[in-house]
C-alpha atoms as a PDB file:
ATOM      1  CA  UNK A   1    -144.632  88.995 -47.622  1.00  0.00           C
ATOM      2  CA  UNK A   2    -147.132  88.476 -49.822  1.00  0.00           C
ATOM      3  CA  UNK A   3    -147.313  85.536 -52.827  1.00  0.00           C
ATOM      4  CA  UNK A   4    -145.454  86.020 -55.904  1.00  0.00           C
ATOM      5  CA  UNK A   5    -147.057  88.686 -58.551  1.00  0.00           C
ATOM      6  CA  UNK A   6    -145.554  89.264 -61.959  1.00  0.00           C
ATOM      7  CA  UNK A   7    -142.370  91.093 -62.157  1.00  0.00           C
ATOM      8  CA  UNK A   8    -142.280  93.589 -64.639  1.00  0.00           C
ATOM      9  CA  UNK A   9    -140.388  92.218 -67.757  1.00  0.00           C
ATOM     10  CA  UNK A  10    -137.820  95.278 -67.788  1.00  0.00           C
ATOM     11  CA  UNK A  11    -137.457  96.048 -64.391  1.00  0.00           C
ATOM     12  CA  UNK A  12    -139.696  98.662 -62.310  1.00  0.00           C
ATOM     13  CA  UNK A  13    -142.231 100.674 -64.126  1.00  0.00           C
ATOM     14  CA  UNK A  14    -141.321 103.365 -66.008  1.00  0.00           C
ATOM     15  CA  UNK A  15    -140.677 106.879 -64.058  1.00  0.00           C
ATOM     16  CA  UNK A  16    -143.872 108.857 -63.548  1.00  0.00           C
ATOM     17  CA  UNK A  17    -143.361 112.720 -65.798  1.00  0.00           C
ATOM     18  CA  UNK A  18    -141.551 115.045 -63.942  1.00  0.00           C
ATOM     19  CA  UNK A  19    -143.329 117.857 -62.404  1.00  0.00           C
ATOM     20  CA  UNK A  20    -144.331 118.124 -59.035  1.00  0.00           C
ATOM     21  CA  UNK A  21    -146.787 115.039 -58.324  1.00  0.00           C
ATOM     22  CA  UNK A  22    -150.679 115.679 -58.387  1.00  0.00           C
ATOM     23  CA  UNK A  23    -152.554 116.218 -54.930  1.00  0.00           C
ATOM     24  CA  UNK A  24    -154.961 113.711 -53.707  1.00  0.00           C
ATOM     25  CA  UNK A  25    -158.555 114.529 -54.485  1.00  0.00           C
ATOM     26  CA  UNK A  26    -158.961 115.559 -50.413  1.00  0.00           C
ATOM     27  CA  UNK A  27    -156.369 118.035 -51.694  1.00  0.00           C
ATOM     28  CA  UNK A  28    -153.802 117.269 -48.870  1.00  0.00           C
ATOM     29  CA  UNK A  29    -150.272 116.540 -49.803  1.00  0.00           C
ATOM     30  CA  UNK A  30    -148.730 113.392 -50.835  1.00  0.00           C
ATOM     31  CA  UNK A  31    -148.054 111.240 -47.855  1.00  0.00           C
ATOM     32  CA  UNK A  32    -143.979 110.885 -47.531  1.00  0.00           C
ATOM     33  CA  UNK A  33    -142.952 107.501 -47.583  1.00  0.00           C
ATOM     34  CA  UNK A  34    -139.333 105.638 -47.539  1.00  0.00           C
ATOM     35  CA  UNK A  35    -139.280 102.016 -48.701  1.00  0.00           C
ATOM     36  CA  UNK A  36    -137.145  99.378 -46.732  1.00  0.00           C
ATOM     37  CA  UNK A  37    -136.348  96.722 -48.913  1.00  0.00           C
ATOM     38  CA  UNK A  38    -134.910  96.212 -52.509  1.00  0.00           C
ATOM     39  CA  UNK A  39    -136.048  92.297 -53.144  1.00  0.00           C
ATOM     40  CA  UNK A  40    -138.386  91.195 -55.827  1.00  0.00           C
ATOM     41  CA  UNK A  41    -141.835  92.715 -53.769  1.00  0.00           C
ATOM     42  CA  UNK A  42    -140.222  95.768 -53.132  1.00  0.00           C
ATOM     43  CA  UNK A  43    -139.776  95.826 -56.842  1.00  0.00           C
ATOM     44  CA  UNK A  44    -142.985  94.752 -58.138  1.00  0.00           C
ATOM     45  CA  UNK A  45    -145.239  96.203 -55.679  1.00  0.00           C
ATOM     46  CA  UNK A  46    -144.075  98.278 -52.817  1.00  0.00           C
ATOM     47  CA  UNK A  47    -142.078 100.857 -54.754  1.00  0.00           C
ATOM     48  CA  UNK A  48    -144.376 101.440 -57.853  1.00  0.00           C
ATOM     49  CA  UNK A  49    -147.294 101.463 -55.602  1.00  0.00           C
ATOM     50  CA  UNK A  50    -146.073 103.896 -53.764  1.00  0.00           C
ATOM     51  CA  UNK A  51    -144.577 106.212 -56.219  1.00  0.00           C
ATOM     52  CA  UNK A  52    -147.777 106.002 -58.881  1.00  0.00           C
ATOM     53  CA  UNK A  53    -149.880 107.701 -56.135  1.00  0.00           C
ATOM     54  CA  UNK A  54    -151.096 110.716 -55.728  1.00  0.00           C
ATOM     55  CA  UNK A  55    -152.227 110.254 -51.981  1.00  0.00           C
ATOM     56  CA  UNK A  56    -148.211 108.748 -51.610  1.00  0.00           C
ATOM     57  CA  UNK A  57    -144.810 110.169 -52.746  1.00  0.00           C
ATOM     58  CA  UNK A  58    -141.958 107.409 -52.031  1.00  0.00           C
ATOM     59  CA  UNK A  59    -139.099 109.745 -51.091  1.00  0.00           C
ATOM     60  CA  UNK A  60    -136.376 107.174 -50.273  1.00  0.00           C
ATOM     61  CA  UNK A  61    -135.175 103.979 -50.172  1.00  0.00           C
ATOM     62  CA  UNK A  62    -132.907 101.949 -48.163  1.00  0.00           C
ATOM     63  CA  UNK A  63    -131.848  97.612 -48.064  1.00  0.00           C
ATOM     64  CA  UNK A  64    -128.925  95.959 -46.986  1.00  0.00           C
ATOM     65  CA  UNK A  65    -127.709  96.103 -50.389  1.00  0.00           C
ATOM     66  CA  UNK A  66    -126.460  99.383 -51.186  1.00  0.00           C
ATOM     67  CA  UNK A  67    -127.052  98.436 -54.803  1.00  0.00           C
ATOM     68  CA  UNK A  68    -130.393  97.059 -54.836  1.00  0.00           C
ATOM     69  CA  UNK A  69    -131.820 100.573 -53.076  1.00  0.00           C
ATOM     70  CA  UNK A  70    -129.985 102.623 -55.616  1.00  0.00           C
ATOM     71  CA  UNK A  71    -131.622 100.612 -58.326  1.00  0.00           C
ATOM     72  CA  UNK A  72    -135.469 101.679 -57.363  1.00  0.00           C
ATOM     73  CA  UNK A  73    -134.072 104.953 -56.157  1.00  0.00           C
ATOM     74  CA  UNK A  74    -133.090 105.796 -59.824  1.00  0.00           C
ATOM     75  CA  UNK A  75    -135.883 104.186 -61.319  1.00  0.00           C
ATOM     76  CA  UNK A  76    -138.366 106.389 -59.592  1.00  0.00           C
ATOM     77  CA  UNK A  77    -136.165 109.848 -58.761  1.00  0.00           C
ATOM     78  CA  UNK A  78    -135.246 109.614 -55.420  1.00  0.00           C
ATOM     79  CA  UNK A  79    -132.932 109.161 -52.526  1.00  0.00           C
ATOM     80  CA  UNK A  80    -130.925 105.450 -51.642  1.00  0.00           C
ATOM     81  CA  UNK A  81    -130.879 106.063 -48.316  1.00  0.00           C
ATOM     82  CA  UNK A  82    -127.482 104.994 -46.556  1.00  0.00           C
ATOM     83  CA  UNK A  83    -129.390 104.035 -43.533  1.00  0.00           C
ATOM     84  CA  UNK A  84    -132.706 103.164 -41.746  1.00  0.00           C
ATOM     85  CA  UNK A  85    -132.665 106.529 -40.086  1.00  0.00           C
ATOM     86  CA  UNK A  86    -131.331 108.625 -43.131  1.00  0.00           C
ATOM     87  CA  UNK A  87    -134.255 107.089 -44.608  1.00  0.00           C
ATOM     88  CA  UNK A  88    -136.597 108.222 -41.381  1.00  0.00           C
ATOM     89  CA  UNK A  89    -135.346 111.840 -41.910  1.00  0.00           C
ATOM     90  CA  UNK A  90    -137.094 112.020 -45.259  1.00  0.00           C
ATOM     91  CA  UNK A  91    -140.217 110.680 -44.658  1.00  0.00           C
ATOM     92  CA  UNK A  92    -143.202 110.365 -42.225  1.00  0.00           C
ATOM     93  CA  UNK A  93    -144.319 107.401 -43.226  1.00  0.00           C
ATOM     94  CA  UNK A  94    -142.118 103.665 -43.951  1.00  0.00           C
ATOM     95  CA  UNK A  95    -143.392 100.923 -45.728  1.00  0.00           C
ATOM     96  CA  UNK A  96    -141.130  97.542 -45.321  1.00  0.00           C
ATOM     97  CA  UNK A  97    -140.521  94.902 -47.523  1.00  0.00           C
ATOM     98  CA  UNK A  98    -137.763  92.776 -46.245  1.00  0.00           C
ATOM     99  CA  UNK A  99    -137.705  89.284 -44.463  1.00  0.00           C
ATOM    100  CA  UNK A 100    -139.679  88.991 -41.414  1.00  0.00           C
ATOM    101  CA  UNK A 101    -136.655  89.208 -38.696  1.00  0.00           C
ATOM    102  CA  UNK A 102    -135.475  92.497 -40.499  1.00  0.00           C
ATOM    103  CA  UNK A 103    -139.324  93.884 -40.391  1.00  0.00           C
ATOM    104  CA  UNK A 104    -139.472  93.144 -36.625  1.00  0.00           C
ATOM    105  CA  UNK A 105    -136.320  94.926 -36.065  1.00  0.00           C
ATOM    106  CA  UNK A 106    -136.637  97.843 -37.994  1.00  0.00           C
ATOM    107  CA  UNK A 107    -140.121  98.307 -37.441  1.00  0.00           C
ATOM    108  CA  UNK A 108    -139.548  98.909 -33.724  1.00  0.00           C
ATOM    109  CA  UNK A 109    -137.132 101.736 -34.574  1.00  0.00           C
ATOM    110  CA  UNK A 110    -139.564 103.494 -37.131  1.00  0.00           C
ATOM    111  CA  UNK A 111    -142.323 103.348 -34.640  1.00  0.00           C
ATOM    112  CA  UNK A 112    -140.164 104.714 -32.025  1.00  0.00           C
ATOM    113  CA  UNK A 113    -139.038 107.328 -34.175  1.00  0.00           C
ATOM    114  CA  UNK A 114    -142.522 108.393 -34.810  1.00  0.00           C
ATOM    115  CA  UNK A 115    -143.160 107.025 -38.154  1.00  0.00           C
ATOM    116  CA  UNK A 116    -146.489 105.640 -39.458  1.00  0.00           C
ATOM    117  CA  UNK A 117    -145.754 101.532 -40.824  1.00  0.00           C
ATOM    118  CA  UNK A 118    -146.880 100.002 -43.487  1.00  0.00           C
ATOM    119  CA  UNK A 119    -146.140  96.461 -42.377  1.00  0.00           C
ATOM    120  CA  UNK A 120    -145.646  92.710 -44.228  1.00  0.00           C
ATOM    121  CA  UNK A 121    -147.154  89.666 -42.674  1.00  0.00           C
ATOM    122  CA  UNK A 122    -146.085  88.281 -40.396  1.00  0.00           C
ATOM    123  CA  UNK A 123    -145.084  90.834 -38.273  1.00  0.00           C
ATOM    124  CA  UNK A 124    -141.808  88.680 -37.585  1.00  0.00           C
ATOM    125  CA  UNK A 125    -140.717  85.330 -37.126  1.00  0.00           C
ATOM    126  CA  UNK A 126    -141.661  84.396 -34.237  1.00  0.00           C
ATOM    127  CA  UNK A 127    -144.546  85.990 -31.784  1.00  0.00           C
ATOM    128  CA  UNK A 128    -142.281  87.436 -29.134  1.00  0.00           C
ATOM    129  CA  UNK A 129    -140.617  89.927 -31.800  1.00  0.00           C
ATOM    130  CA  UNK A 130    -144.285  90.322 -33.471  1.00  0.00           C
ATOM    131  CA  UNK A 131    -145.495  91.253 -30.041  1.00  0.00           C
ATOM    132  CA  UNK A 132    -142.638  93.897 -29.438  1.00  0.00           C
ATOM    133  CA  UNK A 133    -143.874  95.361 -32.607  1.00  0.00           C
ATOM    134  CA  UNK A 134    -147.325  95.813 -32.082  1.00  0.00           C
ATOM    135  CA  UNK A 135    -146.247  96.962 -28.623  1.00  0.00           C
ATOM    136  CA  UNK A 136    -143.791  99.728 -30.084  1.00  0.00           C
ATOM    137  CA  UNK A 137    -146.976 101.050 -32.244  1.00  0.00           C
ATOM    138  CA  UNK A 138    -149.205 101.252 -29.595  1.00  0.00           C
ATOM    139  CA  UNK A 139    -146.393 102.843 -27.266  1.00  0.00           C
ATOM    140  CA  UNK A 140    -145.738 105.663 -29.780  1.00  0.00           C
ATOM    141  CA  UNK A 141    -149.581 105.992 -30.873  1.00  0.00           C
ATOM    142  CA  UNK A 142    -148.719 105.709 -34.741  1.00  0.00           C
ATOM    143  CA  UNK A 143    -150.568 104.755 -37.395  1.00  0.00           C
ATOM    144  CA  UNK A 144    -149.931 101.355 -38.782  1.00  0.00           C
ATOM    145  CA  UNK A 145    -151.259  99.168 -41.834  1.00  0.00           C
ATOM    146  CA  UNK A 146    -150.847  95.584 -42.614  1.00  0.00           C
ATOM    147  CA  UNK A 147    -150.453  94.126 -46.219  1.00  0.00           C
ATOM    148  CA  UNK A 148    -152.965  91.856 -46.585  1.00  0.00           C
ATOM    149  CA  UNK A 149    -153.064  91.824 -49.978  1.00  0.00           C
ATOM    150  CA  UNK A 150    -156.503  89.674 -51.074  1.00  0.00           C
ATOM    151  CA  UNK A 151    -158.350  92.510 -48.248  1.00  0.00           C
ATOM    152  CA  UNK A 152    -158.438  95.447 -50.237  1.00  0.00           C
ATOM    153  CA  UNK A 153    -159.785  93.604 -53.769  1.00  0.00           C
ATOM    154  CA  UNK A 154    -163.404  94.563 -53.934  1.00  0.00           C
ATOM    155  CA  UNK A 155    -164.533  90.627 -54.444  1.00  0.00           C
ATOM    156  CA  UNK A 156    -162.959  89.866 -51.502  1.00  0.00           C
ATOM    157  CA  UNK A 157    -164.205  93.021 -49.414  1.00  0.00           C
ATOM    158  CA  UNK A 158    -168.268  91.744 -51.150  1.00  0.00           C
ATOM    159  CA  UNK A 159    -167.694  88.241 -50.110  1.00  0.00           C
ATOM    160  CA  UNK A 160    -167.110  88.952 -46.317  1.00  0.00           C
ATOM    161  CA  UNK A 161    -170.055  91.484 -46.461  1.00  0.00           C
ATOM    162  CA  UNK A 162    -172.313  88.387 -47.661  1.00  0.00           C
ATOM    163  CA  UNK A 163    -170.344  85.902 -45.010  1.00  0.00           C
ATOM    164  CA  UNK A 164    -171.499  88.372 -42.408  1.00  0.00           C
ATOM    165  CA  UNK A 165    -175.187  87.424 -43.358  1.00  0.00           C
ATOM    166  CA  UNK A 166    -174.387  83.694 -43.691  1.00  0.00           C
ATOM    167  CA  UNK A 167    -175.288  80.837 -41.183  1.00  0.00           C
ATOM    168  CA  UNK A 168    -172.055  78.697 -41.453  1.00  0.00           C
ATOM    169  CA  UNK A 169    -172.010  74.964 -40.082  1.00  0.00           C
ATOM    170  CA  UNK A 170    -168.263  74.374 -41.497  1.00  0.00           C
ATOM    171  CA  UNK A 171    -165.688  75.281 -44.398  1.00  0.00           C
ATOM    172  CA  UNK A 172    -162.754  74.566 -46.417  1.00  0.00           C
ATOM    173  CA  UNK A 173    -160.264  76.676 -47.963  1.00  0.00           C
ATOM    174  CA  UNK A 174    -157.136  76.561 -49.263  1.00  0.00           C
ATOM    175  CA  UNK A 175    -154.051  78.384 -50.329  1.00  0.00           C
ATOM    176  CA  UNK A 176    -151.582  76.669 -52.531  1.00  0.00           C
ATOM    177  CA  UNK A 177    -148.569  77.577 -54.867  1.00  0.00           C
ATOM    178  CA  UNK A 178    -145.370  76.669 -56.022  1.00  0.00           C
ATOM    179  CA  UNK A 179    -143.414  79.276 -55.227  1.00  0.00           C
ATOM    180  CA  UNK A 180    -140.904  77.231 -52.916  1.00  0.00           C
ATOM    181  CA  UNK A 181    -140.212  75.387 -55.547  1.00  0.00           C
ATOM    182  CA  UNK A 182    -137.620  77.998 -57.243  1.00  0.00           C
ATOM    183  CA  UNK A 183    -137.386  81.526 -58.246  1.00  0.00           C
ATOM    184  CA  UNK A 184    -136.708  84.834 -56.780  1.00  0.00           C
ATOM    185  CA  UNK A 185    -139.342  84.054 -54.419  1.00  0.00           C
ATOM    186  CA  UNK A 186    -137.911  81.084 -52.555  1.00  0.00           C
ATOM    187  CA  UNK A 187    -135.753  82.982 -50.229  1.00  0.00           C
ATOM    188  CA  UNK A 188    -134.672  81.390 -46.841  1.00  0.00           C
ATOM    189  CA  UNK A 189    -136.710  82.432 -44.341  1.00  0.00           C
ATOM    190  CA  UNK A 190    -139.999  81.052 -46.544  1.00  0.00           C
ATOM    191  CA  UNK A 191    -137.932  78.011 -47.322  1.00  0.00           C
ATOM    192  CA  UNK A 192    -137.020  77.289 -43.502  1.00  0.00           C
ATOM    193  CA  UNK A 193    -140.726  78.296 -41.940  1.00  0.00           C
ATOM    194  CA  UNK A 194    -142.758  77.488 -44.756  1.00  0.00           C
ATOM    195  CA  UNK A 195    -146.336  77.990 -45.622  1.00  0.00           C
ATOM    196  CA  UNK A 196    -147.767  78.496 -42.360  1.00  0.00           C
ATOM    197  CA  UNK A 197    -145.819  81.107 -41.298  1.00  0.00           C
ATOM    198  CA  UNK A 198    -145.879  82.750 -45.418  1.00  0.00           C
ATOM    199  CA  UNK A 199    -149.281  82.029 -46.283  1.00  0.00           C
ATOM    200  CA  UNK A 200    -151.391  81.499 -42.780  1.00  0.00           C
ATOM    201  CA  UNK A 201    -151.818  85.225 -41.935  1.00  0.00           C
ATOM    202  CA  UNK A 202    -153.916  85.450 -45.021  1.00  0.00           C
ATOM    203  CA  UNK A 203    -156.301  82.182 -44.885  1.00  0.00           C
ATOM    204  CA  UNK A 204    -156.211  82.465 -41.564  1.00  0.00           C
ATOM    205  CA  UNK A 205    -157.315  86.027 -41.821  1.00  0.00           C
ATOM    206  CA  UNK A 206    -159.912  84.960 -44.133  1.00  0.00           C
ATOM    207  CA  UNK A 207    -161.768  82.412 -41.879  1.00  0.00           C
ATOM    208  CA  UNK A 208    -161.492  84.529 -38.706  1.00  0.00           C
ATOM    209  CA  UNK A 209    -163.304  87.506 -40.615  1.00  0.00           C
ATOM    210  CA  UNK A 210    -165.735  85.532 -42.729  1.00  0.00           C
ATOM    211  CA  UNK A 211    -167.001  82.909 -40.068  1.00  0.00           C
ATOM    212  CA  UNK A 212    -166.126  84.608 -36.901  1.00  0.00           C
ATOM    213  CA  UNK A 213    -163.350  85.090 -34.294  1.00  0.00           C
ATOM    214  CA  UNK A 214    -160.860  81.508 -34.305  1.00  0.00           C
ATOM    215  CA  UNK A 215    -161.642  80.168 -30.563  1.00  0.00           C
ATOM    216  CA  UNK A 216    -158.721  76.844 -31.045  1.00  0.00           C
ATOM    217  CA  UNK A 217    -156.811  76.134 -33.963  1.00  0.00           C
ATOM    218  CA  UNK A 218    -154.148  72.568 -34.778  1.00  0.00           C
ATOM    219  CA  UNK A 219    -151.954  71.763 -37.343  1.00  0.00           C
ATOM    220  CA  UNK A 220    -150.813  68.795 -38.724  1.00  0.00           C
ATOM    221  CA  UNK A 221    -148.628  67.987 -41.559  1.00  0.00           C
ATOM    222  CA  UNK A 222    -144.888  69.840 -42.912  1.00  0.00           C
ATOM    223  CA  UNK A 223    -145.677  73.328 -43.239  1.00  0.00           C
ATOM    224  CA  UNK A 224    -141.905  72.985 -45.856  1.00  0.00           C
ATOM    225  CA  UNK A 225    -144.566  70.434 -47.694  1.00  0.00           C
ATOM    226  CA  UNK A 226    -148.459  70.468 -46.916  1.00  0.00           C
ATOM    227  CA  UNK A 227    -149.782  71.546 -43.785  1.00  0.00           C
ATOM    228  CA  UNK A 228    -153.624  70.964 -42.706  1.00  0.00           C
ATOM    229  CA  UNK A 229    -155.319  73.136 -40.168  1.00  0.00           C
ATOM    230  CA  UNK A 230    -158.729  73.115 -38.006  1.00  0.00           C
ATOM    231  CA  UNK A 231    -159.977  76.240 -37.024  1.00  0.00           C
ATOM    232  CA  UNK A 232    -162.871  75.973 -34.327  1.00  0.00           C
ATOM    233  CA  UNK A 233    -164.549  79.450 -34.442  1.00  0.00           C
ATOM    234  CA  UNK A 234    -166.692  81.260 -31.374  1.00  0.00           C
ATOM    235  CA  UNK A 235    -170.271  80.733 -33.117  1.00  0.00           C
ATOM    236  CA  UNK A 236    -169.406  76.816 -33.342  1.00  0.00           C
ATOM    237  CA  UNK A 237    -168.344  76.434 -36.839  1.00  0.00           C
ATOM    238  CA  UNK A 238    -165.717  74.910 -37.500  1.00  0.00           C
ATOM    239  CA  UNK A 239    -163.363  75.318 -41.023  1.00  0.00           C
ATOM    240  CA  UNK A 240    -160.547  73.349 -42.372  1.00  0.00           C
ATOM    241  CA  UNK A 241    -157.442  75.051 -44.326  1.00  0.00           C
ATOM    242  CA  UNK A 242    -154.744  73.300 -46.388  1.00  0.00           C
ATOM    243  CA  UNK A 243    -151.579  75.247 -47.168  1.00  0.00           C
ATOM    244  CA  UNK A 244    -148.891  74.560 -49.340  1.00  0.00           C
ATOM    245  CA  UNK A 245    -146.355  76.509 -51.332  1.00  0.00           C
ATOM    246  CA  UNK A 246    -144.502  73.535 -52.703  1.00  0.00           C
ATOM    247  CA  UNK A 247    -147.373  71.918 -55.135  1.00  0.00           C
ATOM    248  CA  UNK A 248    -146.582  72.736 -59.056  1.00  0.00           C
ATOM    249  CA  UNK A 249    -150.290  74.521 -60.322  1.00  0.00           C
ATOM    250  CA  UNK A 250    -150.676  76.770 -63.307  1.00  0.00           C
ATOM    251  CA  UNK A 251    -151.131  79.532 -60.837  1.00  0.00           C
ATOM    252  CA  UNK A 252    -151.704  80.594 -57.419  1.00  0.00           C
ATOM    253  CA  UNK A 253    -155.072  79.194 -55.894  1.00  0.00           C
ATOM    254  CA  UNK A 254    -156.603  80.864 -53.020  1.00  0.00           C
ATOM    255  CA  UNK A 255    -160.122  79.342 -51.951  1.00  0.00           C
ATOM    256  CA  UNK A 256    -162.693  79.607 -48.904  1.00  0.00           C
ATOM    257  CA  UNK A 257    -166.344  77.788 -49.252  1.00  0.00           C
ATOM    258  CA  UNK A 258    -168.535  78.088 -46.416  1.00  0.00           C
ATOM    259  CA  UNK A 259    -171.515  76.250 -45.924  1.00  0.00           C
ATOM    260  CA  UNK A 260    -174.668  75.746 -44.177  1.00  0.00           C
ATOM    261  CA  UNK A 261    -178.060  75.693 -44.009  1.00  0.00           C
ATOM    262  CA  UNK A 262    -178.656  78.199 -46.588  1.00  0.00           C
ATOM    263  CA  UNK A 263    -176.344  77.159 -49.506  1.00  0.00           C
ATOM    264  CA  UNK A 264    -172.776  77.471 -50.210  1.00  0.00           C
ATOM    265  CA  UNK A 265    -171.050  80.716 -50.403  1.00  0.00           C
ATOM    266  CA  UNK A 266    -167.821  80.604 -52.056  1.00  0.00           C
ATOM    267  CA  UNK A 267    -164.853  82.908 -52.659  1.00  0.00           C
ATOM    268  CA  UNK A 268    -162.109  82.296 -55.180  1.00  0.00           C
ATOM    269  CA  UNK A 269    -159.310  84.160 -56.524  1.00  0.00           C
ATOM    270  CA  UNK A 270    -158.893  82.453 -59.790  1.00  0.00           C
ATOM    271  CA  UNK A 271    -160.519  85.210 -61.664  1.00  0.00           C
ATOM    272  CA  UNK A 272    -159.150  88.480 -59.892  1.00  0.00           C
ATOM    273  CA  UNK A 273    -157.009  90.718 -60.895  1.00  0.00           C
ATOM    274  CA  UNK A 274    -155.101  91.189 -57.695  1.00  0.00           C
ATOM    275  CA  UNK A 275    -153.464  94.989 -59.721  1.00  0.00           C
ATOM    276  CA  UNK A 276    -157.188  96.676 -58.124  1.00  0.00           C
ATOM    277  CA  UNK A 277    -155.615  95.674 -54.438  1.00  0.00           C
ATOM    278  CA  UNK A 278    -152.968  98.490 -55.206  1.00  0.00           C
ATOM    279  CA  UNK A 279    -154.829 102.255 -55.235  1.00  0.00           C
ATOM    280  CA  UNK A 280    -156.915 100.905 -52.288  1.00  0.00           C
ATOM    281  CA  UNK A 281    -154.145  99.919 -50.096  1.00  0.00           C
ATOM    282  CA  UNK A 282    -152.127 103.111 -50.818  1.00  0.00           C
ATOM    283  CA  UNK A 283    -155.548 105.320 -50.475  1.00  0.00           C
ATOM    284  CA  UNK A 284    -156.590 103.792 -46.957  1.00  0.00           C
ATOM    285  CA  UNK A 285    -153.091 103.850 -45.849  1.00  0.00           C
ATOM    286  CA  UNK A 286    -152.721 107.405 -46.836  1.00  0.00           C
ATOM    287  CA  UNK A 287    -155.751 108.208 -45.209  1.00  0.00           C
ATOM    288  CA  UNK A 288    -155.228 106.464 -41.959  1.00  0.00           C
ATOM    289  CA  UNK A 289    -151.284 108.675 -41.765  1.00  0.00           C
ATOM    290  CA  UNK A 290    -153.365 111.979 -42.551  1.00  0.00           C
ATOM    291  CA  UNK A 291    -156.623 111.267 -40.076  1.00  0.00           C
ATOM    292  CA  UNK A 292    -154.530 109.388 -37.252  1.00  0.00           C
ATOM    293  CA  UNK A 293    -157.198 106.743 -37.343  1.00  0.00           C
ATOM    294  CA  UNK A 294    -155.872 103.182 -38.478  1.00  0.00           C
ATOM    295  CA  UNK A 295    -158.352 100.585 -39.963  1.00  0.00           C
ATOM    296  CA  UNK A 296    -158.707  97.211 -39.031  1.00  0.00           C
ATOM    297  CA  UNK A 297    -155.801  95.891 -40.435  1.00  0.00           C
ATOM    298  CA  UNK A 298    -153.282  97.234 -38.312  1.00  0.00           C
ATOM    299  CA  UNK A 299    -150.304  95.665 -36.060  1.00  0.00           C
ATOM    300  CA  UNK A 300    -152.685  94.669 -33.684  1.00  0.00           C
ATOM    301  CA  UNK A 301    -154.359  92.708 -36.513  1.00  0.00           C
ATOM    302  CA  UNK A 302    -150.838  91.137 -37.247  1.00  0.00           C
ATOM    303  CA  UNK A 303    -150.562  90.034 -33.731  1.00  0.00           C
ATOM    304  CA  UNK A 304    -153.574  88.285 -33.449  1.00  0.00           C
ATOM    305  CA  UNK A 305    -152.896  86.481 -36.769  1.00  0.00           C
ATOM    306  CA  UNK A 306    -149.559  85.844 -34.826  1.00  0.00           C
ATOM    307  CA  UNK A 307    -151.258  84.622 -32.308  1.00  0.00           C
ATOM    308  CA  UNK A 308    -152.858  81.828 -33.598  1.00  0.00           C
ATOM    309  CA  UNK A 309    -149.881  80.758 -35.501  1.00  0.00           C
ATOM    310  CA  UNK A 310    -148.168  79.978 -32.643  1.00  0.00           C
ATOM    311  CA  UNK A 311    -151.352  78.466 -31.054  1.00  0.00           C
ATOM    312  CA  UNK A 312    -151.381  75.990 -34.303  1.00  0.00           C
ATOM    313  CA  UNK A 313    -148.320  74.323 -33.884  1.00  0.00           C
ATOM    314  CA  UNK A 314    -148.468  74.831 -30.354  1.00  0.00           C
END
């Protein structure tokens, strides 16, 4: 999952008006959509995302807590679910927010029961169950979506169009929080992997779009604490990243600066409003479940970022 945004101070945002929900401009119907997971994401992104559409409709939900799903079920007017495939009976699409061993599970089973995914990074804990994953998508040709979250912000999107037109000798970049520190968002799996596994898909990510494909990657360091990597990418650049979610900053601090020959180019999130990432993600997703055509950020996407993971602290 992704790093901590807001929660709303009263819970999930208020019910949309009742009626029956507006089409898409394309003027196809809502995309169905059940929501796995009840947890503080689910709450502050998934499930309002979702339901604000109009390209999406979120038509059930379903968690291991019975509670918890019938919580954002009545918030939003619609079904708690009393299991994964209750939930797969009332939608064509499922979009998971739950810990990465339950995604790789689950996942498997939506994919096999023809569902398009809308997946968290990573895929799962460990690459053999993120393989089996992207395996069960390609298997049962469905459409599938990871959450990147800093990809579909416009600054971000602009700042790997210029890195595409950038000579690049080396960079640095970072990703650092304190969200492991306390708080609904330092939940056990982030507390026993750490940062690498939580916040390496999306620096990773990052560097392998903006400089080029990662050819060798090392860590060193606690990724609990601080961990350091070197990324040694096919054109012969080569970029540093330091991730941490257990330093105590003002906010979340996401930063890449690649240089060369012609300058610096830099990208930082300080100033973004990471709300904008929302009616992007759910418009491409939509879009990808109605044409059949996924974009780059699919499963396969997750693997790779998988991938490299392992080949880090390999």
């Amino acid at each position: 999952m992704n790093s901590p945004a807001p929660l709303p101070a009263s819970g999930p945002a208020p019910l949309p008006a009742s009626g029956p929900a507006p089409l898409p401009a394309s003027g196809q119907a809502p995309v169905r959509v059940g929501l796995i997971g009840a947890g503080p994401w689910a709450r502050a992104m998934h499930a309002r995302m979702i339901a604000a559409g109009p390209e999406t409709r979120l038509t059930a939900v379903w968690a291991r807590r019975s509670e918890a799903a019938q919580e954002i079920a009545d918030a939003y007017g619609t079904l708690a679910a009393g299991s994964p495939e209750e939930l797969f009976d009332q939608c064509e699409a499922v979009a998971f927010a739950v810990p990465p061993a339950v995604q790789a599970e689950l996942a498997v089973r939506a994919a096999k029961a023809g569902k398009a995914v809308l997946l968290e990074k990573p895929l799962g804990p460990d690459l053999a169950s993120a393989r089996a994953v992207a395996d069960a998508v390609a298997e049962a040709g469905v459409v599938s979506q990871m959450v990147l979250t800093k990809r579909y912000h416009p600054v971000t999107r602009d700042f790997l169009r210029r890195a595409r037109d950038t000579e690049v000798v080396g960079a640095r970049s970072c990703y650092l929080h304190g969200a492991f520190l306390g708080g609904e968002f330092a939940t056990g799996w982030r507390l026993e992997q750490g940062a690498l596994l939580d916040l390496g898909p999306h620096l990773i990510d990052l560097l392998d779009a903006a400089i080029g494909p990662i050819t060798a990657i090392r860590a060193t360091g606690d990724p609990r604490r601080w961990v350091e990597l070197t990324c040694e990418h096919e054109n012969g650049a080569v970029s540093q990243a330091s991730l941490s979610g257990s330093v105590n900053l003002p906010k979340a601090r996401t930063r890449v600066e690649l240089l060369g020959p012609g300058g610096e180019l830099t990208y930082d999130t300080a100033g973004i409003d990471h709300e904008e990432c929302w009616p992007i993600l759910r418009a491409e997703f939509a879009e990808a479940v109605r044409t059949g055509r996924p974009g780059e950020l699919d499963a396969a996407r997750g693997l790779r970022l998988q991938e490299l993971i392992e080949a880090a602290v390999r």
